[in-house]
PDB file of N, CA and C in Angstrom:
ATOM      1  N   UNK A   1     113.119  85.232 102.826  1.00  0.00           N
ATOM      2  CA  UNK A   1     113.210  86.028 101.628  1.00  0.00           C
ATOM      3  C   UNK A   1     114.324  85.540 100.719  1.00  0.00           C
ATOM      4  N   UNK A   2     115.300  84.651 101.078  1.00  0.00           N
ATOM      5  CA  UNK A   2     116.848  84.671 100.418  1.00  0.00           C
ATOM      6  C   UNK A   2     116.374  83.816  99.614  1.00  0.00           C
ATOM      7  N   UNK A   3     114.913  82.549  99.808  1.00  0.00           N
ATOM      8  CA  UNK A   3     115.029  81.722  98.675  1.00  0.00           C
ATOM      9  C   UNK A   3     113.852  81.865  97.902  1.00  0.00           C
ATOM     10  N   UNK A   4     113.084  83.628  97.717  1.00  0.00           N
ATOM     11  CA  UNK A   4     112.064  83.971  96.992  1.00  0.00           C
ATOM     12  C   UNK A   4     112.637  84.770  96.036  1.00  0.00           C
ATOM     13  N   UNK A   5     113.608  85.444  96.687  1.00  0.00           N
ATOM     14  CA  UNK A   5     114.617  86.299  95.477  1.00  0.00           C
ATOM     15  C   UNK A   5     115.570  86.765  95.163  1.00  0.00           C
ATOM     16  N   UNK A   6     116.062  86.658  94.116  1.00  0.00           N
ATOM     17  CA  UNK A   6     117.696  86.524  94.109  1.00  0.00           C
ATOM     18  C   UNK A   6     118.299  87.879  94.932  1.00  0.00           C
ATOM     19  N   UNK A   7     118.012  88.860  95.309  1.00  0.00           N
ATOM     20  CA  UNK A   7     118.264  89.929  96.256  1.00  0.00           C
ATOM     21  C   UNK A   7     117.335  90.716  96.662  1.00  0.00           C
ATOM     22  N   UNK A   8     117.162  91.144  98.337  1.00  0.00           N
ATOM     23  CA  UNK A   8     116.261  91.972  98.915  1.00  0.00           C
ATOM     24  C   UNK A   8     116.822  93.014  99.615  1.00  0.00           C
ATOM     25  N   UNK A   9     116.012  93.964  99.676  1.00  0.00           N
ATOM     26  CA  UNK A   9     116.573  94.823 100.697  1.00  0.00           C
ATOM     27  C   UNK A   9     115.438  95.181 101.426  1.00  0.00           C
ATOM     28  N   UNK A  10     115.599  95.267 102.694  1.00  0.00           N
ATOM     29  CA  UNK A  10     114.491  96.298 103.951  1.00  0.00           C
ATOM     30  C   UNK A  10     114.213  97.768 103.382  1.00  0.00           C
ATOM     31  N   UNK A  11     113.228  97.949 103.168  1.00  0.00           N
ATOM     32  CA  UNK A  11     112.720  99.475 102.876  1.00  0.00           C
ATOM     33  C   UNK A  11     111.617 100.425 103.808  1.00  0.00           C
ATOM     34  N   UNK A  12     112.020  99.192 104.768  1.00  0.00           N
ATOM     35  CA  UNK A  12     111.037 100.106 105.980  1.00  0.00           C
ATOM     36  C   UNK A  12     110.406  99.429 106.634  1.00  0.00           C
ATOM     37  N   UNK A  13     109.623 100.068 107.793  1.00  0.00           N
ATOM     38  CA  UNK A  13     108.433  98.738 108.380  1.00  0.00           C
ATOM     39  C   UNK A  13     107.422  98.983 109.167  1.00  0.00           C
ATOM     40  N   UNK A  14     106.460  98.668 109.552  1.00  0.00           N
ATOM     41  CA  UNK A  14     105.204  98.678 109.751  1.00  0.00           C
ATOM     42  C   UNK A  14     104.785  99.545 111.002  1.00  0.00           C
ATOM     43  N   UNK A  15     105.741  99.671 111.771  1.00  0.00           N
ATOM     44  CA  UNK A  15     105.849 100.585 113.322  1.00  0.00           C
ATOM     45  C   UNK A  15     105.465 101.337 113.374  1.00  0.00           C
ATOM     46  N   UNK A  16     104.401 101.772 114.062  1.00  0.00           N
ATOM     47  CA  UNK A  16     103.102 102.574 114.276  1.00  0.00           C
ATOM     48  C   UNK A  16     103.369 102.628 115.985  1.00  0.00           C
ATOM     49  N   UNK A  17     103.281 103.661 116.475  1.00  0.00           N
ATOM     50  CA  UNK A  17     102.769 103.826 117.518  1.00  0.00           C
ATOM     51  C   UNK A  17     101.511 103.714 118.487  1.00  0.00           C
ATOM     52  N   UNK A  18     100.503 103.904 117.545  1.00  0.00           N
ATOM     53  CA  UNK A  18      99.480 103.206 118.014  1.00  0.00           C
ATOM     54  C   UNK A  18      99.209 101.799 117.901  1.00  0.00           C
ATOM     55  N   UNK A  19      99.866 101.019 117.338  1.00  0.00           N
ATOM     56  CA  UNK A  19     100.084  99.868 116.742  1.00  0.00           C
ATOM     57  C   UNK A  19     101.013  98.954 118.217  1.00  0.00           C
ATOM     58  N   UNK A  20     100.178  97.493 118.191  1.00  0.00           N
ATOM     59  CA  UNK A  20     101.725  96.548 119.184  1.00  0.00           C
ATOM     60  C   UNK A  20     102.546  96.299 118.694  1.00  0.00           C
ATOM     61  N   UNK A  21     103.758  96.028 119.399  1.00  0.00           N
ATOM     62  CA  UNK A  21     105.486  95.840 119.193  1.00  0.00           C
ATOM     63  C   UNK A  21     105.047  94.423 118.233  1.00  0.00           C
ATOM     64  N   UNK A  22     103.738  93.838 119.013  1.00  0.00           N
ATOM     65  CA  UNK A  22     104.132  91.753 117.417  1.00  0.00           C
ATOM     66  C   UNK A  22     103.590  92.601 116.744  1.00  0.00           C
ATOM     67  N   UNK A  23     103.155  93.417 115.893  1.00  0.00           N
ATOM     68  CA  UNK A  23     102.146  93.874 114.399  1.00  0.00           C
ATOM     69  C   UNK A  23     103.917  94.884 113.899  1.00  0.00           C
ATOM     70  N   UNK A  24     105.193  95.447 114.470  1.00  0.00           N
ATOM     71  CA  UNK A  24     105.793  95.707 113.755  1.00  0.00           C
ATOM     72  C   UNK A  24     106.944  94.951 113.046  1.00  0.00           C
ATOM     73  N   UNK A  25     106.824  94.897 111.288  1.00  0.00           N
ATOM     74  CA  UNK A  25     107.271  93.942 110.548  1.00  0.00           C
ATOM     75  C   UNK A  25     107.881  94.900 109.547  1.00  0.00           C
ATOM     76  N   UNK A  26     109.074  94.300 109.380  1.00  0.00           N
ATOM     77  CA  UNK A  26     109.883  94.901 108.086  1.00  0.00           C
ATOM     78  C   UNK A  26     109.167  95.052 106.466  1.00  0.00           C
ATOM     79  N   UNK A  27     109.260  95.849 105.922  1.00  0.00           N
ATOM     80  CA  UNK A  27     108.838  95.888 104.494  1.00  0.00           C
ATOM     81  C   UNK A  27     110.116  95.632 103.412  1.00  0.00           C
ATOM     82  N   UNK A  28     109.802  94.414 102.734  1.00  0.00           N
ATOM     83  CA  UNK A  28     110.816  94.099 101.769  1.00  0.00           C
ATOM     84  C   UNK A  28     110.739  94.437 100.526  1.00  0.00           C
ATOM     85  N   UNK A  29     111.881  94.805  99.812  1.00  0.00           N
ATOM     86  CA  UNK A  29     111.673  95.028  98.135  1.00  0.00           C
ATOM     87  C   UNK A  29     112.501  93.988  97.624  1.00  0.00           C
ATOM     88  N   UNK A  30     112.247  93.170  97.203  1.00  0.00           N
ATOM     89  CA  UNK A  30     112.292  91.837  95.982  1.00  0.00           C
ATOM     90  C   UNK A  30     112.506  92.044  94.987  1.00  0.00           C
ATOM     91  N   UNK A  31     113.553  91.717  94.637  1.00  0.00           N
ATOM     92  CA  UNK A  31     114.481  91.293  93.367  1.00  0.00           C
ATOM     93  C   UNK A  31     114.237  90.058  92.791  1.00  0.00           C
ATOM     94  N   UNK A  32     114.030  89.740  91.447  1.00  0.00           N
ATOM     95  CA  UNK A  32     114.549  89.190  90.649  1.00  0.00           C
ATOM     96  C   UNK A  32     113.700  87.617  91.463  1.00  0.00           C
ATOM     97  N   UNK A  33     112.328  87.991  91.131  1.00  0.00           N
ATOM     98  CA  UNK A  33     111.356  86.868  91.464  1.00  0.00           C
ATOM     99  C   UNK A  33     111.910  85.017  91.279  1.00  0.00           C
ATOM    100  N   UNK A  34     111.721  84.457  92.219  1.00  0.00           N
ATOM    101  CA  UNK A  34     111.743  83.288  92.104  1.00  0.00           C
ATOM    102  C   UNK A  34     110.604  82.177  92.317  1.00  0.00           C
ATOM    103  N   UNK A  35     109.615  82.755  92.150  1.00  0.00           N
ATOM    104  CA  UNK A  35     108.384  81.902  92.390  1.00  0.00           C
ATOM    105  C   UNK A  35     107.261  83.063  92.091  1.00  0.00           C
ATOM    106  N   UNK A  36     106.414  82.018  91.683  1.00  0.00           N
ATOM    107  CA  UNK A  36     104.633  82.740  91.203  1.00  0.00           C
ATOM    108  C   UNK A  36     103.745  83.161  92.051  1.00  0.00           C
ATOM    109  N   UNK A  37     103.238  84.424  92.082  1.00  0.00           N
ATOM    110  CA  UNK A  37     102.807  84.947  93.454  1.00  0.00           C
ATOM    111  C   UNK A  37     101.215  84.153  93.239  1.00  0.00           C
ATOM    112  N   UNK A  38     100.589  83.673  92.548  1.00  0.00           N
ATOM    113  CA  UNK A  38      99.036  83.315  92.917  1.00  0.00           C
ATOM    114  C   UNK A  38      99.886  81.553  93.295  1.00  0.00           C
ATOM    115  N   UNK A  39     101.023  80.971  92.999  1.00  0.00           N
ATOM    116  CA  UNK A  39     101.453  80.059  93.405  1.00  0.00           C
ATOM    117  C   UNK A  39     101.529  79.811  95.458  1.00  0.00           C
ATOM    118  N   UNK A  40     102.152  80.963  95.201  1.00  0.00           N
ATOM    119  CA  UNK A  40     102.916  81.332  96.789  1.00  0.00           C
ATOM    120  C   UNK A  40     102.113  82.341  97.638  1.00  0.00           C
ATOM    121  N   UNK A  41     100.676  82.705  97.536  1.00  0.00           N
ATOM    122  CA  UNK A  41     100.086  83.286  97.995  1.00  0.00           C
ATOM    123  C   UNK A  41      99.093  82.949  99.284  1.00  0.00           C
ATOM    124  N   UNK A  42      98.969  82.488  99.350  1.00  0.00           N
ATOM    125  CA  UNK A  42      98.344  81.324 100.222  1.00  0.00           C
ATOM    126  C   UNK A  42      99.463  81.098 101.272  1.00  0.00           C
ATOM    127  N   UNK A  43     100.635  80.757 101.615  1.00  0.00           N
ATOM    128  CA  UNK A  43     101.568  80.877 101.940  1.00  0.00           C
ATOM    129  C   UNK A  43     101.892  82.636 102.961  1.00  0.00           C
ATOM    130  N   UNK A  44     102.048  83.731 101.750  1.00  0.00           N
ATOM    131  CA  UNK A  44     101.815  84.896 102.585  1.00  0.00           C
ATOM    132  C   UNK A  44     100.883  85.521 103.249  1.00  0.00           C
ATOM    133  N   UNK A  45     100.150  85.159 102.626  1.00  0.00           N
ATOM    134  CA  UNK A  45      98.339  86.479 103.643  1.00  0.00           C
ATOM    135  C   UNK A  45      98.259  85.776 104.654  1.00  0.00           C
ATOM    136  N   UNK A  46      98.465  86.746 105.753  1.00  0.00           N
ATOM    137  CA  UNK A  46      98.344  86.631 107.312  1.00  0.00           C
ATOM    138  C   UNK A  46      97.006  87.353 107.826  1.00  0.00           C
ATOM    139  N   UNK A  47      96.182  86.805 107.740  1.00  0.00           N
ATOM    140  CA  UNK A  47      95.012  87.454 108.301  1.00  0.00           C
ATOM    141  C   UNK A  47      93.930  87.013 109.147  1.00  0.00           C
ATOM    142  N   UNK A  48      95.199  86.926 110.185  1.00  0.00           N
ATOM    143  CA  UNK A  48      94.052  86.257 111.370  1.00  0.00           C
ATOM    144  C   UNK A  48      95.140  85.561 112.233  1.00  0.00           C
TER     145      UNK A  48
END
């Protein structure tokens, strides 16, 4: 995250109880964009 935006903070995360311990992941809020999300997208979506 430190070199997508100039400051982040954790705002929570994915932890579900019915859910497994690998599927819980922090939720970030992003500051002050440093790259183009249809650029860098491909990159994030985890689906699979």
């Amino acid at each position: 995250m430190q070199t997508k935006c100039t400051s982040y903070s954790v705002i929570g995360n994915t932890k579900d109880p019915l859910s497994r311990p690998d599927e819980w992941l922090p939720i970030y809020h992003c500051r002050g964009f440093k790259w183009n999300l249809q650029t860098i997208w491909p990159e994030l979506k985890r689906w699979g």
